[in-house]
N, C-alpha and C. Protein backbone atom coordinates (compact mmCIF):
# COMPACT_ATOMS: atom_id res chain seq x y z
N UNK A 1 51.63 0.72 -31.49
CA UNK A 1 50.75 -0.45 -31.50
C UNK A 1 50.31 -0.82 -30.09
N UNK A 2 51.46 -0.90 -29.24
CA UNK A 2 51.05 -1.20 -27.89
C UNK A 2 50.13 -0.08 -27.48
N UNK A 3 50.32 1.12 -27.88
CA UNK A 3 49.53 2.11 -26.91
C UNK A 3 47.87 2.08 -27.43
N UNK A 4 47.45 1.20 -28.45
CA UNK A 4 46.14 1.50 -29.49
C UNK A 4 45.68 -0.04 -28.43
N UNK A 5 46.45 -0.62 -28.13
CA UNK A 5 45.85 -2.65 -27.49
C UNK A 5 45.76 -1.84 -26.21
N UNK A 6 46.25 -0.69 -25.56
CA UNK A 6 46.01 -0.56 -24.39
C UNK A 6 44.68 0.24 -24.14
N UNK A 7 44.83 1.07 -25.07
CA UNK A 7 43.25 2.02 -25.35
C UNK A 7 42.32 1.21 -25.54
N UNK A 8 42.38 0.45 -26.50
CA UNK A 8 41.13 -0.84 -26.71
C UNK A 8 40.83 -1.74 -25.08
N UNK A 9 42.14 -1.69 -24.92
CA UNK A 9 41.56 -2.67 -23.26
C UNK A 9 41.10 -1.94 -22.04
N UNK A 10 41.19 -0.15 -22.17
CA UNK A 10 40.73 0.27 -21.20
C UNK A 10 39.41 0.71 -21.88
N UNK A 11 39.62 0.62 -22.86
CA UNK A 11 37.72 1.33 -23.43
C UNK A 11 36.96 -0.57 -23.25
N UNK A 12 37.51 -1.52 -22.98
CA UNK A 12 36.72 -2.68 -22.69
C UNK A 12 36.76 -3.21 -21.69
N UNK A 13 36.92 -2.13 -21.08
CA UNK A 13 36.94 -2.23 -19.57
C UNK A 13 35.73 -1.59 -18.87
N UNK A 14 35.85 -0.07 -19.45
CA UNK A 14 34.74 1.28 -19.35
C UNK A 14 33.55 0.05 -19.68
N UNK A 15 33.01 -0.48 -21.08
CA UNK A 15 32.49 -1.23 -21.22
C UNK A 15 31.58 -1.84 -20.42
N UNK A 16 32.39 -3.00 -19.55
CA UNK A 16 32.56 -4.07 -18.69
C UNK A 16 31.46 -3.10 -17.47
N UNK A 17 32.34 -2.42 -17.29
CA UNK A 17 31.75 -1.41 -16.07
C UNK A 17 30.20 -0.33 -15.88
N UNK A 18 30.17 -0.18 -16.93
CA UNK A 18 28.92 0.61 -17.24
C UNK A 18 27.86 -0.18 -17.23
N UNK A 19 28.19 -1.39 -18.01
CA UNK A 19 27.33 -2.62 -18.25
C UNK A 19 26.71 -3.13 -16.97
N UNK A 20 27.60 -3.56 -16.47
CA UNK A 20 27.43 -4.18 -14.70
C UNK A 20 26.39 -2.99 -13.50
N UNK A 21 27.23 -1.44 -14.08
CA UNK A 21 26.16 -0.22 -13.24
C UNK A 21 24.42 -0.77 -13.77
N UNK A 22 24.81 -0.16 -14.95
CA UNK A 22 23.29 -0.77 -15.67
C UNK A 22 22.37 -1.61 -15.05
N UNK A 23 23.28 -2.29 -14.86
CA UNK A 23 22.36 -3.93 -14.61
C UNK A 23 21.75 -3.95 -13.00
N UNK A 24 22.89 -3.17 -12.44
CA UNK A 24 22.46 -3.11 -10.54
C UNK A 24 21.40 -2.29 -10.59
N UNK A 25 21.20 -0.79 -11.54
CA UNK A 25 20.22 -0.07 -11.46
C UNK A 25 19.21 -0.24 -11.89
N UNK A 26 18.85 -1.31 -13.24
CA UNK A 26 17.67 -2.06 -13.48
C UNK A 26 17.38 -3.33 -12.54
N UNK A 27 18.49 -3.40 -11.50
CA UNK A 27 18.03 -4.41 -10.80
C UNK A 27 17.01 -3.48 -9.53
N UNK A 28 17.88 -2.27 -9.42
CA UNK A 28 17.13 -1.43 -8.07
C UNK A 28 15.77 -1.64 -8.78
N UNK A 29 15.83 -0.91 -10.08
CA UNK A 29 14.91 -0.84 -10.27
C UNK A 29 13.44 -1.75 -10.05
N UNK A 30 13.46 -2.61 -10.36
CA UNK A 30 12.67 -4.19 -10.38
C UNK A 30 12.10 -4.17 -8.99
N UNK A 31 12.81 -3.69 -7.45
CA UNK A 31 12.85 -4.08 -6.26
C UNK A 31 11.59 -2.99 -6.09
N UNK A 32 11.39 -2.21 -6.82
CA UNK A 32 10.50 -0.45 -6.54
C UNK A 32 9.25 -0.93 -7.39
N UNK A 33 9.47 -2.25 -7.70
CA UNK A 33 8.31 -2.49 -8.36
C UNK A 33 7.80 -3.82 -8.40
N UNK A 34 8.14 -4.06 -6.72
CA UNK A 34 7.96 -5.51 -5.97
C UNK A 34 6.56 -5.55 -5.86
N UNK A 35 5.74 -7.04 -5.76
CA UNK A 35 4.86 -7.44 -5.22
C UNK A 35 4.85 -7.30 -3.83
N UNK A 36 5.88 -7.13 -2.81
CA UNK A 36 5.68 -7.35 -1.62
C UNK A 36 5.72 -5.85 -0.83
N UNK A 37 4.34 -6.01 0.44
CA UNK A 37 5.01 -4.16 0.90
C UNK A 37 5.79 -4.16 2.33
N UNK A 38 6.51 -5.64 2.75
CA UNK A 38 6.69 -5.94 4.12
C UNK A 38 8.28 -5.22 3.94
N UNK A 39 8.71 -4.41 3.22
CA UNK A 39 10.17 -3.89 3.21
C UNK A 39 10.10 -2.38 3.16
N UNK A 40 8.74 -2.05 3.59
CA UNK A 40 7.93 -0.39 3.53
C UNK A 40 7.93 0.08 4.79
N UNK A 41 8.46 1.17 5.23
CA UNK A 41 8.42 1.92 6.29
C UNK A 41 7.23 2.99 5.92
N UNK A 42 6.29 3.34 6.81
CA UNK A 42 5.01 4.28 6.88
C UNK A 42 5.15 5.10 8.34
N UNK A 43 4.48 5.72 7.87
CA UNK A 43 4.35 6.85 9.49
C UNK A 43 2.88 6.61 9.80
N UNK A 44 2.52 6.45 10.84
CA UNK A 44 1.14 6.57 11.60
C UNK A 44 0.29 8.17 11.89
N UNK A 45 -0.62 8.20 12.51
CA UNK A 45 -1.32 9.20 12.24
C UNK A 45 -0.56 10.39 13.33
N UNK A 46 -0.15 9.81 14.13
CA UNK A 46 1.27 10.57 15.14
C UNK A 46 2.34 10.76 15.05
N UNK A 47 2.79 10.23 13.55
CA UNK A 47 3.91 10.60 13.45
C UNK A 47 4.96 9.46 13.44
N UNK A 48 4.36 8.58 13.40
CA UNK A 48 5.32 7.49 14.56
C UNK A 48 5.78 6.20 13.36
N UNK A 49 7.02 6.26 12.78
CA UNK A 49 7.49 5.37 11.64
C UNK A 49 6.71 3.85 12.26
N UNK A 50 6.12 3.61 11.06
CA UNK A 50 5.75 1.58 11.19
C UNK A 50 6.47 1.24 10.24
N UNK A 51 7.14 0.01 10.32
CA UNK A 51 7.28 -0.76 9.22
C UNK A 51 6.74 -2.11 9.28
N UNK A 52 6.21 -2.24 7.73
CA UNK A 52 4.90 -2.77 7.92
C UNK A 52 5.07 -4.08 7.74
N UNK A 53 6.63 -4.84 7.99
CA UNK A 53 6.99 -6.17 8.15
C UNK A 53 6.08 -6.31 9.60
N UNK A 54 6.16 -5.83 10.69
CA UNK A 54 5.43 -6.06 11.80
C UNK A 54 4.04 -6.69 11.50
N UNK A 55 3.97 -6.55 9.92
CA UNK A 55 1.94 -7.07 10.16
C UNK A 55 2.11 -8.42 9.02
N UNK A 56 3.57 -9.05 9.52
CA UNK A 56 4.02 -10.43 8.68
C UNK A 56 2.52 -11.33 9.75
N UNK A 57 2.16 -12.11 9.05
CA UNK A 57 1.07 -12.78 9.18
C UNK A 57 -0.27 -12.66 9.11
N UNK A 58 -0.47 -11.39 8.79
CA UNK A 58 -1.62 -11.13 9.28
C UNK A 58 -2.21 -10.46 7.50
N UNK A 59 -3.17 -10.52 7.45
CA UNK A 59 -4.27 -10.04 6.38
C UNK A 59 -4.40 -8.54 6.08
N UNK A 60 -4.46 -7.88 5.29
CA UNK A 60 -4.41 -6.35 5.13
C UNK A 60 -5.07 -6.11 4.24
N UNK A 61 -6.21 -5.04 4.83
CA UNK A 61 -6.83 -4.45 3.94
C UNK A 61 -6.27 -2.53 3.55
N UNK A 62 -5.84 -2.57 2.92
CA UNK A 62 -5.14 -0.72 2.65
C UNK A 62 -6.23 0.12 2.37
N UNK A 63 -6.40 1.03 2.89
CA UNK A 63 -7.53 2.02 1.92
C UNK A 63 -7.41 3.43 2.08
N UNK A 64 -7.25 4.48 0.62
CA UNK A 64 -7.27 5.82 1.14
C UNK A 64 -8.41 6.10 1.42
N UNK A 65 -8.63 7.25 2.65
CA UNK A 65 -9.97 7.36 3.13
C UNK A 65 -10.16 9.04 3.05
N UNK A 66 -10.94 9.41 3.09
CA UNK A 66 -11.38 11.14 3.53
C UNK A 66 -12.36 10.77 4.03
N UNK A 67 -12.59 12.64 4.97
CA UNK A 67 -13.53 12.89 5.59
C UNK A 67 -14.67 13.56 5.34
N UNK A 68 -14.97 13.99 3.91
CA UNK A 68 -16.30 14.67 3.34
C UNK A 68 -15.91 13.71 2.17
N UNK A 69 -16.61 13.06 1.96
CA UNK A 69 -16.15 12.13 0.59
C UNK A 69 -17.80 11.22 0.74
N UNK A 70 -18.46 11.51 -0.35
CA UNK A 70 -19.83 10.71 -1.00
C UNK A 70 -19.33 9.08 -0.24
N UNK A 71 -18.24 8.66 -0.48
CA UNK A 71 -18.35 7.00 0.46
C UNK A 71 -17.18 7.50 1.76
N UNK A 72 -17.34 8.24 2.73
CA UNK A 72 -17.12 8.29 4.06
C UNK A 72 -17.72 7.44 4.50
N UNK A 73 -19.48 7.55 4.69
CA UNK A 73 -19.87 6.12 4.90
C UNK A 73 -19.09 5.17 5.22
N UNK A 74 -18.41 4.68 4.48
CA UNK A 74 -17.94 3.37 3.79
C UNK A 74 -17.12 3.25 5.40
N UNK A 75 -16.67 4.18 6.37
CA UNK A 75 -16.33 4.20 7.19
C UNK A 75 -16.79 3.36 8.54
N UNK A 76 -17.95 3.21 8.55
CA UNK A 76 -18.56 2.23 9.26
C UNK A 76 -18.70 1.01 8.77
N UNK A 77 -18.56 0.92 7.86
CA UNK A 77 -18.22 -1.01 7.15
C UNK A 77 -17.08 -1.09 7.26
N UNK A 78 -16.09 -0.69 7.20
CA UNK A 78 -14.58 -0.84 7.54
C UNK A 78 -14.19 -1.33 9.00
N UNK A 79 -15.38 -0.68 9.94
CA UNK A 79 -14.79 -0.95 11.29
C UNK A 79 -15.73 -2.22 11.22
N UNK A 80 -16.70 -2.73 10.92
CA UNK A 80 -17.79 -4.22 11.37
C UNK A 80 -17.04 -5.00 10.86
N UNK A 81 -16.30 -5.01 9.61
CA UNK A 81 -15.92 -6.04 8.77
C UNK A 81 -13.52 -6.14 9.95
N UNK A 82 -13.53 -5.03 10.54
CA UNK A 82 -12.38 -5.34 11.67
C UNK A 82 -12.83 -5.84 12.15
N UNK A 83 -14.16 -4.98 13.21
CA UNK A 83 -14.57 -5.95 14.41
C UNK A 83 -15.11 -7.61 14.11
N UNK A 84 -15.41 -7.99 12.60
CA UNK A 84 -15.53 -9.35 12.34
C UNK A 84 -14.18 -10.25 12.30
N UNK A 85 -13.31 -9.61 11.65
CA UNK A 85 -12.51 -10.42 11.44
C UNK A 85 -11.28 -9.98 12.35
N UNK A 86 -11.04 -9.18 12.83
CA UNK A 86 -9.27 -8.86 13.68
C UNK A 86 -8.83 -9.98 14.74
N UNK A 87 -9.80 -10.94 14.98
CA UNK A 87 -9.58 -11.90 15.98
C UNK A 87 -8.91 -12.76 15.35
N UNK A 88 -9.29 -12.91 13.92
CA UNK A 88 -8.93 -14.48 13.34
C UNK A 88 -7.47 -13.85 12.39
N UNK A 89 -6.76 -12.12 12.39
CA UNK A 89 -5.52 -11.87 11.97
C UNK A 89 -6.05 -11.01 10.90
N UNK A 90 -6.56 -10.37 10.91
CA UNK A 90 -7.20 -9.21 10.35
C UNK A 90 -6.81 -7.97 10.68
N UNK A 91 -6.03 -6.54 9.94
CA UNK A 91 -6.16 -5.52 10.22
C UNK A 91 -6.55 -4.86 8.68
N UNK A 92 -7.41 -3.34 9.39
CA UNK A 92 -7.27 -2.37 8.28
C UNK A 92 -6.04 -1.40 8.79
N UNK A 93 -5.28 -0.98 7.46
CA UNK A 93 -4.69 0.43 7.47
C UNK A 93 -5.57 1.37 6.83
N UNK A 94 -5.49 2.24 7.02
CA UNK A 94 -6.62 3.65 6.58
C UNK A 94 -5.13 4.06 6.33
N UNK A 95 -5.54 5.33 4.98
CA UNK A 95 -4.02 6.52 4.85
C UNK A 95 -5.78 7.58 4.85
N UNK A 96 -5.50 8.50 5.39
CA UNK A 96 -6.05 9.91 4.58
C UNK A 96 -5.34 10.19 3.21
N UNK A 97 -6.39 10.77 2.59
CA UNK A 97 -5.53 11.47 1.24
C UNK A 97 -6.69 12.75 1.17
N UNK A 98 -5.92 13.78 0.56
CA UNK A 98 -6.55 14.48 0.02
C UNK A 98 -6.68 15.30 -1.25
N UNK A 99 -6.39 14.10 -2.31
CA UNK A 99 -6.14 14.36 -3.58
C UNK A 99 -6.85 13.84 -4.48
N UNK A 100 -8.17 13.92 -3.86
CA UNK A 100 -9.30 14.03 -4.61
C UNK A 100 -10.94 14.81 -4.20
N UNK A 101 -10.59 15.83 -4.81
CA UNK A 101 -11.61 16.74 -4.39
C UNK A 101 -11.64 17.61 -2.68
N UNK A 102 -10.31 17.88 -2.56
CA UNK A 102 -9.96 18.39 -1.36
C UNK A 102 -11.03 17.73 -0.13
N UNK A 103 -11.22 16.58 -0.54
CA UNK A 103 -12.26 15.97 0.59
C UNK A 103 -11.17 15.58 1.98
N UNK A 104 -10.13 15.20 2.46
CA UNK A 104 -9.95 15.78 3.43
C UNK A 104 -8.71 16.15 4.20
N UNK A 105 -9.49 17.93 4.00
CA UNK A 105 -8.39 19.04 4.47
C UNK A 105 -7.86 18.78 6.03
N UNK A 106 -8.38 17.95 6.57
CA UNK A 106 -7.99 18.21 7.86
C UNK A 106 -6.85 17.78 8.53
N UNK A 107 -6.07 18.21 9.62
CA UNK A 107 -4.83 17.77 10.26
C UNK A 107 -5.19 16.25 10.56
N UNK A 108 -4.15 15.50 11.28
CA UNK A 108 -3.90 14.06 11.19
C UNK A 108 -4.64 14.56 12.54
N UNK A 109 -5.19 15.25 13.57
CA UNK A 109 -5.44 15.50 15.05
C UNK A 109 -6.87 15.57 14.62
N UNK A 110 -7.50 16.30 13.76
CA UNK A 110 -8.66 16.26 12.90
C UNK A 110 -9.28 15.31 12.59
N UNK A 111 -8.12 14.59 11.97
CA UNK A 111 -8.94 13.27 10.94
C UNK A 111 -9.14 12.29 12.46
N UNK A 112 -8.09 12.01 12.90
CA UNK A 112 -8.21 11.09 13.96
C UNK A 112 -9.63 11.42 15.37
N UNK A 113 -10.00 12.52 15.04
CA UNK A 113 -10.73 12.97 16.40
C UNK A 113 -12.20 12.80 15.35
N UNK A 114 -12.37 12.96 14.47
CA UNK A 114 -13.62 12.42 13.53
C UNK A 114 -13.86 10.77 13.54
N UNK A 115 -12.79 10.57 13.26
CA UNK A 115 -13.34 8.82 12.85
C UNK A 115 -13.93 8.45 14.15
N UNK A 116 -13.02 8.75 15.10
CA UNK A 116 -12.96 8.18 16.74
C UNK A 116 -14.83 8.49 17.05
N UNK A 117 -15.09 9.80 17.59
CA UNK A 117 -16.41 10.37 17.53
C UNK A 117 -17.54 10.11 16.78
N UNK A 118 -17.04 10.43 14.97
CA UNK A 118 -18.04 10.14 14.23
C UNK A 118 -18.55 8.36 13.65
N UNK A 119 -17.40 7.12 13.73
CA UNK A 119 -17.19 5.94 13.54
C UNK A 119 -17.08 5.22 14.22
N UNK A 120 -16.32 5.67 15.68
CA UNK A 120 -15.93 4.24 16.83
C UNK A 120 -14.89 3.84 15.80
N UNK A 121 -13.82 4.11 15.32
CA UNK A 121 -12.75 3.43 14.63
C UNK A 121 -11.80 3.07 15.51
N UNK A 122 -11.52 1.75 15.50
CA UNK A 122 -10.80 1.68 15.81
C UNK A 122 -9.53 0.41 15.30
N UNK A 123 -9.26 0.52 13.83
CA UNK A 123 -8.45 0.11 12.98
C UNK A 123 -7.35 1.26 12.77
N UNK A 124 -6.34 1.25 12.78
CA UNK A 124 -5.18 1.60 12.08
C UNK A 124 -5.16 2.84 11.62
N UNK A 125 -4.85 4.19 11.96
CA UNK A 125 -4.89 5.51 10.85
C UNK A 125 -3.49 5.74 10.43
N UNK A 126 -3.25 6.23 10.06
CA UNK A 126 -1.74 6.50 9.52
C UNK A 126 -1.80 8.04 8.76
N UNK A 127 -0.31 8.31 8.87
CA UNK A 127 -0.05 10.08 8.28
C UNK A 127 -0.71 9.80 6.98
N UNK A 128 -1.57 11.22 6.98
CA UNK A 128 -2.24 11.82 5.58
C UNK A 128 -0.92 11.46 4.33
N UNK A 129 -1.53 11.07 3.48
CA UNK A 129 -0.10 11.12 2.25
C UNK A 129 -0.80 11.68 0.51
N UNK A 130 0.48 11.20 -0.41
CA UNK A 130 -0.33 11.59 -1.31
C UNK A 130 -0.41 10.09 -2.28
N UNK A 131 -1.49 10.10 -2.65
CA UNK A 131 -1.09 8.62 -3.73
C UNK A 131 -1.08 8.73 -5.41
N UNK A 132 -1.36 10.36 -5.54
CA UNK A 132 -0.77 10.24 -6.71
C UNK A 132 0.10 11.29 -7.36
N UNK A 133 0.79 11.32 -8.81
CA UNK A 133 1.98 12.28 -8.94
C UNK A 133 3.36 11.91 -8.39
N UNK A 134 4.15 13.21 -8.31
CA UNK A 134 5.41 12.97 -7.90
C UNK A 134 5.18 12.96 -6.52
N UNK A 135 4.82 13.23 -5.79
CA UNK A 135 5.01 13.28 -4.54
C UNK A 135 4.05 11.72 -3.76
N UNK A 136 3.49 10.57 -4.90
CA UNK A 136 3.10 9.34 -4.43
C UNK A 136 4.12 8.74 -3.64
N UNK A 137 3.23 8.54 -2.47
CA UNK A 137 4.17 7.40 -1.50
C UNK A 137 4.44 6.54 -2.31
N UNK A 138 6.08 5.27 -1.42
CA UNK A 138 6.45 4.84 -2.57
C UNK A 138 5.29 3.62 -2.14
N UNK A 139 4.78 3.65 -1.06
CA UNK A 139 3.15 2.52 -0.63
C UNK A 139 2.62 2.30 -1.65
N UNK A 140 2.00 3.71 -2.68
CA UNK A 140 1.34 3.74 -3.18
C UNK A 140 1.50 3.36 -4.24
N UNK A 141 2.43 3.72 -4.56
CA UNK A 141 3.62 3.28 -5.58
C UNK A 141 3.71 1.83 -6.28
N UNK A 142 3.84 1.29 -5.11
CA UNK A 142 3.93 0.02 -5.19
C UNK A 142 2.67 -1.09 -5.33
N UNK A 143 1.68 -0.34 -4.45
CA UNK A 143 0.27 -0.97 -4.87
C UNK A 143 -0.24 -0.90 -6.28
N UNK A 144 -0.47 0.16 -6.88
CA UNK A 144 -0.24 0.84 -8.28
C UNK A 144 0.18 0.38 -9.38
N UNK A 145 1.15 -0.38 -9.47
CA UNK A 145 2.28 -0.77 -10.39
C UNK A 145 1.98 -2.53 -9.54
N UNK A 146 1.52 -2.47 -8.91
CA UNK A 146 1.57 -3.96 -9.10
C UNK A 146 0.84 -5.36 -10.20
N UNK A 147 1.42 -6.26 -10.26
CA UNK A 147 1.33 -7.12 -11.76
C UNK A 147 0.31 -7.89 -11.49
N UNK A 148 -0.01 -8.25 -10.19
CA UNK A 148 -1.07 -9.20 -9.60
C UNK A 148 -2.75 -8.60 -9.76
N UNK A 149 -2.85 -7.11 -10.05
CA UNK A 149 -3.93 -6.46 -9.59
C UNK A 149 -4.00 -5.97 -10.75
N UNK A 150 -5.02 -5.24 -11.56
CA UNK A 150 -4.89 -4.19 -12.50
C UNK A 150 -4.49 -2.76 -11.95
N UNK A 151 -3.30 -2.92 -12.81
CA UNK A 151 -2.51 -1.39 -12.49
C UNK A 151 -3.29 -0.02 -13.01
N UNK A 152 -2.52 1.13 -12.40
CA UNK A 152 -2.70 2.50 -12.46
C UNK A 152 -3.20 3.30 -11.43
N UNK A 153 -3.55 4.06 -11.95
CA UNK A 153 -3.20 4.91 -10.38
C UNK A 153 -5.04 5.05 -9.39
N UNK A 154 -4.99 5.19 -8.31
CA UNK A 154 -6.02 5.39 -7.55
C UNK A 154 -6.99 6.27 -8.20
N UNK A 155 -8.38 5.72 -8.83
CA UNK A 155 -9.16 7.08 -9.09
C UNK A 155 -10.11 7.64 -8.05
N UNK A 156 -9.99 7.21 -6.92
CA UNK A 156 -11.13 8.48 -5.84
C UNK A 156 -10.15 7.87 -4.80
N UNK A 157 -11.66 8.48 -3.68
CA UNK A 157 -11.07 7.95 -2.17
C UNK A 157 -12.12 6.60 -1.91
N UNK A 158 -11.22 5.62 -0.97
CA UNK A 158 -11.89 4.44 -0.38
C UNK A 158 -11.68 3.43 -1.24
N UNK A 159 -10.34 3.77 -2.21
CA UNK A 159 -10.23 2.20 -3.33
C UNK A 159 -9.53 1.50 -2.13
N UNK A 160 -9.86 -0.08 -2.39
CA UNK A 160 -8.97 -0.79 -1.43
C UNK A 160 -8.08 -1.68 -2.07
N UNK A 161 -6.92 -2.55 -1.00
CA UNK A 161 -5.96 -2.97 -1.79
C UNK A 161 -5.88 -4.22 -0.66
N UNK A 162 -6.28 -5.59 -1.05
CA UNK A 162 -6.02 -6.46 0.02
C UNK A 162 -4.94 -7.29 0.19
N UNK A 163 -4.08 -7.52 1.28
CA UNK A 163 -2.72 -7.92 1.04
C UNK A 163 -2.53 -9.35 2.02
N UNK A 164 -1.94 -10.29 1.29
CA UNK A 164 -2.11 -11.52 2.17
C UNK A 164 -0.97 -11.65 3.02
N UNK A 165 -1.32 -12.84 3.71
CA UNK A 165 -0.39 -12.73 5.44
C UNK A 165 1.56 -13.01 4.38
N UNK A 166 2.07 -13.54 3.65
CA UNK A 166 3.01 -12.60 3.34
C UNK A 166 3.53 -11.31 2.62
N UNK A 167 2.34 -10.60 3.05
CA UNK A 167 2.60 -9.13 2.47
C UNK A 167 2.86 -8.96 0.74
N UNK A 168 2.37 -9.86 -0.05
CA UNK A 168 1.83 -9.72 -1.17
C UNK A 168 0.45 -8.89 -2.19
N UNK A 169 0.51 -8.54 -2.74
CA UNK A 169 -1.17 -7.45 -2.88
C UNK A 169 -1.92 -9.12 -3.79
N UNK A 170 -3.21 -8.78 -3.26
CA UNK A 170 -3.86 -10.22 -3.63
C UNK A 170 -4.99 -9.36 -4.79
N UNK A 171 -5.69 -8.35 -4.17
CA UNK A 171 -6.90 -7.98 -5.04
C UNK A 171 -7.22 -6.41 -4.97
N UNK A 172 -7.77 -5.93 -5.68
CA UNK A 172 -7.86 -3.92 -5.31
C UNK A 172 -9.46 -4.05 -5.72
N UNK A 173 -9.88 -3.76 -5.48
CA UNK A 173 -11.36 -3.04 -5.41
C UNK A 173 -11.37 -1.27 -5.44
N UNK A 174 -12.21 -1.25 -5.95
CA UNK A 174 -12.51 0.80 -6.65
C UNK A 174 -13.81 0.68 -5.59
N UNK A 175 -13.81 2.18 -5.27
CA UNK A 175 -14.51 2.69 -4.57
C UNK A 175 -16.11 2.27 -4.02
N UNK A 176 -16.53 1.61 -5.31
CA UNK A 176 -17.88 1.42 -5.17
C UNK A 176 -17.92 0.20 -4.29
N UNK A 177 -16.94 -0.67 -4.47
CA UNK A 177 -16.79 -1.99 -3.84
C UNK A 177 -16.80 -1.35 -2.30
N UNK A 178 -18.05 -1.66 -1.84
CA UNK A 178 -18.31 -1.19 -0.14
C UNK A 178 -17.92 -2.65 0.77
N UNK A 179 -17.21 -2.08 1.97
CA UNK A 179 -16.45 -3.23 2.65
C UNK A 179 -17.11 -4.29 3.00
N UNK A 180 -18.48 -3.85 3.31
CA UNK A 180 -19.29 -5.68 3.49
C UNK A 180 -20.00 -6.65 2.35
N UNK A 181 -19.73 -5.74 1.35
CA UNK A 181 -20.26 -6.46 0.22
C UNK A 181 -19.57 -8.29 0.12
N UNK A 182 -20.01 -9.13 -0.51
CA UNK A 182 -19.70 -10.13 -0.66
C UNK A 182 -18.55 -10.48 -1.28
N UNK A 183 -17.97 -9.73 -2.08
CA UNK A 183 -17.40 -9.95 -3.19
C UNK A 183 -16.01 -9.32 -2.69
N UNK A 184 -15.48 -8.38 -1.27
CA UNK A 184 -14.29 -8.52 -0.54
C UNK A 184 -14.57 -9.27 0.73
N UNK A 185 -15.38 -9.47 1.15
CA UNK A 185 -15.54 -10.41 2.58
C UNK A 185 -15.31 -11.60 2.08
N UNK A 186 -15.90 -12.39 1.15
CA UNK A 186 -15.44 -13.92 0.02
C UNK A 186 -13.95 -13.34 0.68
N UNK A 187 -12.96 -12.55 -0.29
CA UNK A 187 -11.83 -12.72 -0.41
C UNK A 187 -11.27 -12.33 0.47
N UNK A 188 -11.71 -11.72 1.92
CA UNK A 188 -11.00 -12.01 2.86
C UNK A 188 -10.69 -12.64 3.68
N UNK A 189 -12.13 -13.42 3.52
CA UNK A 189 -12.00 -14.73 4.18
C UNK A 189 -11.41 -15.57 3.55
N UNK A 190 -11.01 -15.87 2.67
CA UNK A 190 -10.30 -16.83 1.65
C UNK A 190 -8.91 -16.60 2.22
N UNK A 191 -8.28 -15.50 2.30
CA UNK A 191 -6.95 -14.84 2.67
C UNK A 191 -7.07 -15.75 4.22
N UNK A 192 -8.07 -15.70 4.85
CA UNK A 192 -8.08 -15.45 6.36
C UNK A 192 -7.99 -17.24 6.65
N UNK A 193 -8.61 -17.65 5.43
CA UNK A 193 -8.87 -19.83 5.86
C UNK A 193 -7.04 -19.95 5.86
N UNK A 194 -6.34 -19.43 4.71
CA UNK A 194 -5.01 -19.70 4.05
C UNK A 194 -3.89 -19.40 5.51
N UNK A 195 -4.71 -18.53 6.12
CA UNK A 195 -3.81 -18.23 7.63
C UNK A 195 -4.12 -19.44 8.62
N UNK A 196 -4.68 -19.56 8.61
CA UNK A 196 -5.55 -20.71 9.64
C UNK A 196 -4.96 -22.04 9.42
N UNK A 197 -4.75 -22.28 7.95
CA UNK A 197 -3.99 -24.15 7.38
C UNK A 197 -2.78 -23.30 8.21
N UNK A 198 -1.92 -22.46 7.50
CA UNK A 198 -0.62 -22.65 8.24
C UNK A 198 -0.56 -22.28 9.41
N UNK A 199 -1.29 -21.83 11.12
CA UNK A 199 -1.47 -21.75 12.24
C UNK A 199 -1.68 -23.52 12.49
């Protein structure tokens, strides 16, 4: 009898324990599928780890970009709409991707020596990545799956993702949405007044 109360108390124990694993790993889980990206480490176009708590205050616009891509273009509205706003706490991050339509093959020494030459860029580049599949940054990841924006995954290059000064995703725009249009300048300036009350 004693040995059947002892089996019962170690199998409600096992129980106890599995239960509690469970719960920490649906808790990891939940954290991989945060609103916030200020707990994200990224690499720059050199190589060089950022973590992107450093851009606590400030306004973010994300965007994958290529370099033969129908809105490359879109590359010179990206830098007017910095050079408008980076004074008042404004940055863009650019990622290269090239997982759509091999638009662009080129090294991070490549991409960076185009924008520079062909754009005057001078916003933010960061290491080429991928944003979709298994091998999606978890950046991307996280923009993607977020609850604030309509989810799923990136369909071209130049979707953007705007993130407010506490590193929250506020709004995503698809490709067509070109950077000076009204309808992300409204909302970055909206992001940009909300910095200004608390300064």
């Amino acid at each position: 009898m004693k040995i059947n109360q002892l089996l019962s108390f170690i199998t409600s124990i096992s129980v106890l324990l599995t239960s509690s694993i469970f719960a920490k790993e649906t808790s990891s889980s939940k954290d991989e599928t945060s609103e916030n990206i200020f707990d994200l480490t990224v690499k720059d176009i050199n190589g060089k780890e950022v973590k992107l708590s450093v851009y606590k205050g400030k306004v973010l616009l994300i965007v994958n970009v290529a370099s033969k891509c129908g809105y490359t273009k879109q590359y010179a509205g990206l830098e007017a709409i910095y050079e408008k706003y980076r004074d008042k706490g404004f940055e863009i991050l650019a990622f290269p991707c090239n997982d759509f339509g091999g638009q662009e093959p080129g090294t991070n020494e490549e991409i960076q020596e185009f924008c520079s030459s062909t754009y005057n860029v001078k916003f933010k580049l960061f290491d080429k990545v991928k944003v979709l599949g298994e091998e999606q940054t978890p950046l991307y990841s996280r923009l993607t799956n977020s609850k604030n924006v309509e989810p799923g995954n990136v369909k071209w290059n130049f979707e953007k993702f705007l993130i407010n000064k506490d590193g929250n995703i506020v709004s995503r725009y698809r490709s067509k949405v070109t950077p000076e249009s009204e309808e992300l300048t409204k909302a970055i300036e909206k992001e940009l007044a909300h910095l200004q009350k608390k300064i």
